[in-house]
C-alpha atoms as a PDB file:
ATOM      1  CA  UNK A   1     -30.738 -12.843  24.340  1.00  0.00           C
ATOM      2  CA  UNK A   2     -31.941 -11.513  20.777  1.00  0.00           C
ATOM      3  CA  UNK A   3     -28.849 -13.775  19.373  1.00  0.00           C
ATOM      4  CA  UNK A   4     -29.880 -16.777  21.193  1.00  0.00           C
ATOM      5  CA  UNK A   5     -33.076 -17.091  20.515  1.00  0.00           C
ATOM      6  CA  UNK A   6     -32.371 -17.044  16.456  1.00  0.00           C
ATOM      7  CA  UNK A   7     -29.635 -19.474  17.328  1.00  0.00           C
ATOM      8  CA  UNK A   8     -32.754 -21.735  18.730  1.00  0.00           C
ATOM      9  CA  UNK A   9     -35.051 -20.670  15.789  1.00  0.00           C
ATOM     10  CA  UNK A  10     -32.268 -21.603  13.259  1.00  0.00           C
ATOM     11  CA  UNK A  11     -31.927 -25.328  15.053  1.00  0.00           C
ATOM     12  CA  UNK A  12     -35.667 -26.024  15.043  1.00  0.00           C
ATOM     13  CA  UNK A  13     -35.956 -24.892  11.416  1.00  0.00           C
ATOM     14  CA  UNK A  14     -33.120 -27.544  10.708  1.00  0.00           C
ATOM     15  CA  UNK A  15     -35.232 -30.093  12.767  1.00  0.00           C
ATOM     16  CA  UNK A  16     -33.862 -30.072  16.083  1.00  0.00           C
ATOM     17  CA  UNK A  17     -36.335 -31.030  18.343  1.00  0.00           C
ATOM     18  CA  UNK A  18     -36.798 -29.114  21.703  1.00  0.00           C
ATOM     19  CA  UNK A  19     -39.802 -30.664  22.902  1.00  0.00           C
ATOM     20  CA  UNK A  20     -40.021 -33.604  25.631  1.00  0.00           C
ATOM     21  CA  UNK A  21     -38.696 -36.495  24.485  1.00  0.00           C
ATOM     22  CA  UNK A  22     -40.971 -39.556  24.494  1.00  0.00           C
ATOM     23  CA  UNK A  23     -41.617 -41.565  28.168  1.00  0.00           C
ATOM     24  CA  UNK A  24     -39.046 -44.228  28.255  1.00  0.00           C
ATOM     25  CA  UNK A  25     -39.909 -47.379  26.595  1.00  0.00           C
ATOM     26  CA  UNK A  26     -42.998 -45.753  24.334  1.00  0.00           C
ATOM     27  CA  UNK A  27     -42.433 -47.514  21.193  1.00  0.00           C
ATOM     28  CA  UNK A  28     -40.372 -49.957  21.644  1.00  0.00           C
ATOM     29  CA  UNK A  29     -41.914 -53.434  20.568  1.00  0.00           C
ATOM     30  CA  UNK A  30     -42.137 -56.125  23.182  1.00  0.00           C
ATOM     31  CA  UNK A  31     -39.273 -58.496  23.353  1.00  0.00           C
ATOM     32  CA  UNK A  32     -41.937 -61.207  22.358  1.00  0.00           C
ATOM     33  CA  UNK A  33     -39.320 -63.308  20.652  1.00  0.00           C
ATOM     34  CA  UNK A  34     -36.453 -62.849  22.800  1.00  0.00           C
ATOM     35  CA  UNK A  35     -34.180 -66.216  22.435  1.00  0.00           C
ATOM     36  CA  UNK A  36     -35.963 -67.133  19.193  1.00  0.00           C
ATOM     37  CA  UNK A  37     -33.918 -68.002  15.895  1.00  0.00           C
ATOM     38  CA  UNK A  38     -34.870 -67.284  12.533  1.00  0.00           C
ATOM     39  CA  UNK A  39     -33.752 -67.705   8.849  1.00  0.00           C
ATOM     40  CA  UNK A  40     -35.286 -66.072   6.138  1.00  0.00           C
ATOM     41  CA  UNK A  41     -35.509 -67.214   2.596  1.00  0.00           C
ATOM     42  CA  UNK A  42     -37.423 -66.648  -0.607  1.00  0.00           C
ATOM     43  CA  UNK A  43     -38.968 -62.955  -0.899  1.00  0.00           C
ATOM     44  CA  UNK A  44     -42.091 -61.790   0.737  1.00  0.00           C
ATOM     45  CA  UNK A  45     -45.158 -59.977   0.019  1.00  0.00           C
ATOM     46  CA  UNK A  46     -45.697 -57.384   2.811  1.00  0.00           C
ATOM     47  CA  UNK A  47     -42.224 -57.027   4.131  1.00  0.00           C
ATOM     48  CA  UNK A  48     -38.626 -56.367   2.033  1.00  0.00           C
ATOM     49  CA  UNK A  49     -35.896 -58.622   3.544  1.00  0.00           C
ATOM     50  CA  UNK A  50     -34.629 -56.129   5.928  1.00  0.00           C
ATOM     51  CA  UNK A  51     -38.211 -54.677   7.342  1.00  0.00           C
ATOM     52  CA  UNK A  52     -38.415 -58.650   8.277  1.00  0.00           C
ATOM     53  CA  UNK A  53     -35.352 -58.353   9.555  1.00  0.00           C
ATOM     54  CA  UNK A  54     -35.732 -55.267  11.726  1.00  0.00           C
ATOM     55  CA  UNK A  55     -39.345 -56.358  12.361  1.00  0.00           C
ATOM     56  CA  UNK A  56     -38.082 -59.643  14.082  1.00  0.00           C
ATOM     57  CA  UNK A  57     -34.672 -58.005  15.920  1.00  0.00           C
ATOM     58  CA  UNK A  58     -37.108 -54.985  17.473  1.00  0.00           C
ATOM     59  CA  UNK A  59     -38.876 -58.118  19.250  1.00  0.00           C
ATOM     60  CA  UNK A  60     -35.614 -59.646  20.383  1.00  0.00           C
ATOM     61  CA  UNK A  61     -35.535 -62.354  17.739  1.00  0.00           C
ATOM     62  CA  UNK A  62     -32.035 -62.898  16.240  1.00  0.00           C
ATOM     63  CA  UNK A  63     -31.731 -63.297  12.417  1.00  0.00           C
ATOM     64  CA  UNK A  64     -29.235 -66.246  11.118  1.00  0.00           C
ATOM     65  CA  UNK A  65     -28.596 -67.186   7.847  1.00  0.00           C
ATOM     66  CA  UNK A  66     -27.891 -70.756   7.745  1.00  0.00           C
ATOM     67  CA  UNK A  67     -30.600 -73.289   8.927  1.00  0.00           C
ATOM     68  CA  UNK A  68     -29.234 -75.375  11.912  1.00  0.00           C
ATOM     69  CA  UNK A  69     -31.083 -77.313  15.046  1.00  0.00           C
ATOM     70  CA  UNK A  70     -30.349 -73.882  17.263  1.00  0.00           C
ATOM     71  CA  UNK A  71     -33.339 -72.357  14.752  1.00  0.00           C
ATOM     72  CA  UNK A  72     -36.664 -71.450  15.946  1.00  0.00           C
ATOM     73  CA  UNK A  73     -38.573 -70.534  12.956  1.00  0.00           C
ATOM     74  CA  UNK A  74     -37.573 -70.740   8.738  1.00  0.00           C
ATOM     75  CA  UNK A  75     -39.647 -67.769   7.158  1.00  0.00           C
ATOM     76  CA  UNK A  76     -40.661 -69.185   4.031  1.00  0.00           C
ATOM     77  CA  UNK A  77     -41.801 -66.880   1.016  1.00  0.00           C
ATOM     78  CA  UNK A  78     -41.699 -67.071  -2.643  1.00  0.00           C
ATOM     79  CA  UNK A  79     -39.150 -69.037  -4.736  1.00  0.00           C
ATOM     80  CA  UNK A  80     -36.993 -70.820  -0.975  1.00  0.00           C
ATOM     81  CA  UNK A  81     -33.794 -71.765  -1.652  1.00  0.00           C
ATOM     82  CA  UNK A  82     -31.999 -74.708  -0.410  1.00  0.00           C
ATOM     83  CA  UNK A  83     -32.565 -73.684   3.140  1.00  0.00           C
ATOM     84  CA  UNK A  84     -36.603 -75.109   2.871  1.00  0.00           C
ATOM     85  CA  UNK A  85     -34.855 -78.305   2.470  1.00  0.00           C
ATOM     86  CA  UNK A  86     -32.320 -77.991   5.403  1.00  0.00           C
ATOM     87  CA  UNK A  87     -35.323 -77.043   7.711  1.00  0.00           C
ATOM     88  CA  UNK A  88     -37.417 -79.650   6.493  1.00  0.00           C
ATOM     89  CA  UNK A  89     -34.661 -82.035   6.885  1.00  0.00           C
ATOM     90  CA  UNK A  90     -34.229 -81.029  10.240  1.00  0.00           C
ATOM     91  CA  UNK A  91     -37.508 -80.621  11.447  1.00  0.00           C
ATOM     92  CA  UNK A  92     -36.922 -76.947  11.823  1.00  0.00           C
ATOM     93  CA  UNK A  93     -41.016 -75.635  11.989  1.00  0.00           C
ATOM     94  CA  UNK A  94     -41.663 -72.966   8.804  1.00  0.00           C
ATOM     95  CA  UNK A  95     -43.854 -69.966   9.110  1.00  0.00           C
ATOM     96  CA  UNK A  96     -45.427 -68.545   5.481  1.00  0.00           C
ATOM     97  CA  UNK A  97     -45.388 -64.772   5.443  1.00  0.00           C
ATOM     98  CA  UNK A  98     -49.242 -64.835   6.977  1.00  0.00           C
ATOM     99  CA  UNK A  99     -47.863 -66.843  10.271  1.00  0.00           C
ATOM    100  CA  UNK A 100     -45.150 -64.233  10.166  1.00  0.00           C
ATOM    101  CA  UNK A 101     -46.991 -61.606  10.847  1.00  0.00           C
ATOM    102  CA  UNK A 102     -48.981 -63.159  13.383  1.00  0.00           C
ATOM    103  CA  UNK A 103     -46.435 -64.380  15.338  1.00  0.00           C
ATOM    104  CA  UNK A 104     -45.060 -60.583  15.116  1.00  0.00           C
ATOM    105  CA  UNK A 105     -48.214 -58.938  16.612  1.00  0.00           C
ATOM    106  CA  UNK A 106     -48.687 -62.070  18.970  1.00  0.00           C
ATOM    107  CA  UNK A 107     -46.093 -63.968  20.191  1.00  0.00           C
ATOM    108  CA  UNK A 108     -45.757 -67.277  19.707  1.00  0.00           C
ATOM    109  CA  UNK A 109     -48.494 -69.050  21.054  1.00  0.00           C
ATOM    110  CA  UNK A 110     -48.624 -72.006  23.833  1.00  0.00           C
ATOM    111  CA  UNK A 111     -50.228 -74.871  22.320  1.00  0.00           C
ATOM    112  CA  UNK A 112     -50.059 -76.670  25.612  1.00  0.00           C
END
């Protein structure tokens, strides 16, 4: 008994955690842009490439990385590369880092 319970002391001190484990689902972002295609390019502000990344893919977007007509959104930030002009060439819509973040917290928004 004496020998287990310094085993269990010994785990929690190496951060083993014995306590309930969070409800199912509790933070876990809703799948707000689940089906949604987005490229990335130039750098942002607020976000390094791969928080945008995981930011977008916790919500169920998908992250490409060449502009096409299957994309949704073209993230634009500071000094775009050639992809700017493939989206504007094919109409792809752009979001600035601002419209980023609010289609993050939001969703995208019906304008109908």
């Amino acid at each position: 008994r004496e020998r287990t319970r310094a085993l269990v002391d010994k785990l929690r001190e190496a951060g083993v955690n014995f306590e309930e484990p969070e409800k199912a689902g509790a933070g876990v972002a809703e799948q707000t842009l689940t089906g949604l295609a987005f490229v990335l390019t130039g750098g942002l502000d607020g976000f390094t490439r791969e928080e945008a990344e995981a930011a977008i893919e916790s919500r169920g977007g998908r992250i490409t990385s060449s502009v096409s007509k299957k994309t949704t959104y073209v993230v634009v930030g500071e000094s775009p590369g050639s992809k700017l002009a493939k989206a504007e060439q094919l109409g792809v819509p752009l979001l600035d880092e601002a419209a980023l973040r609010e289609l993050l917290e939001h969703g995208p928004q019906d304008d109908g």
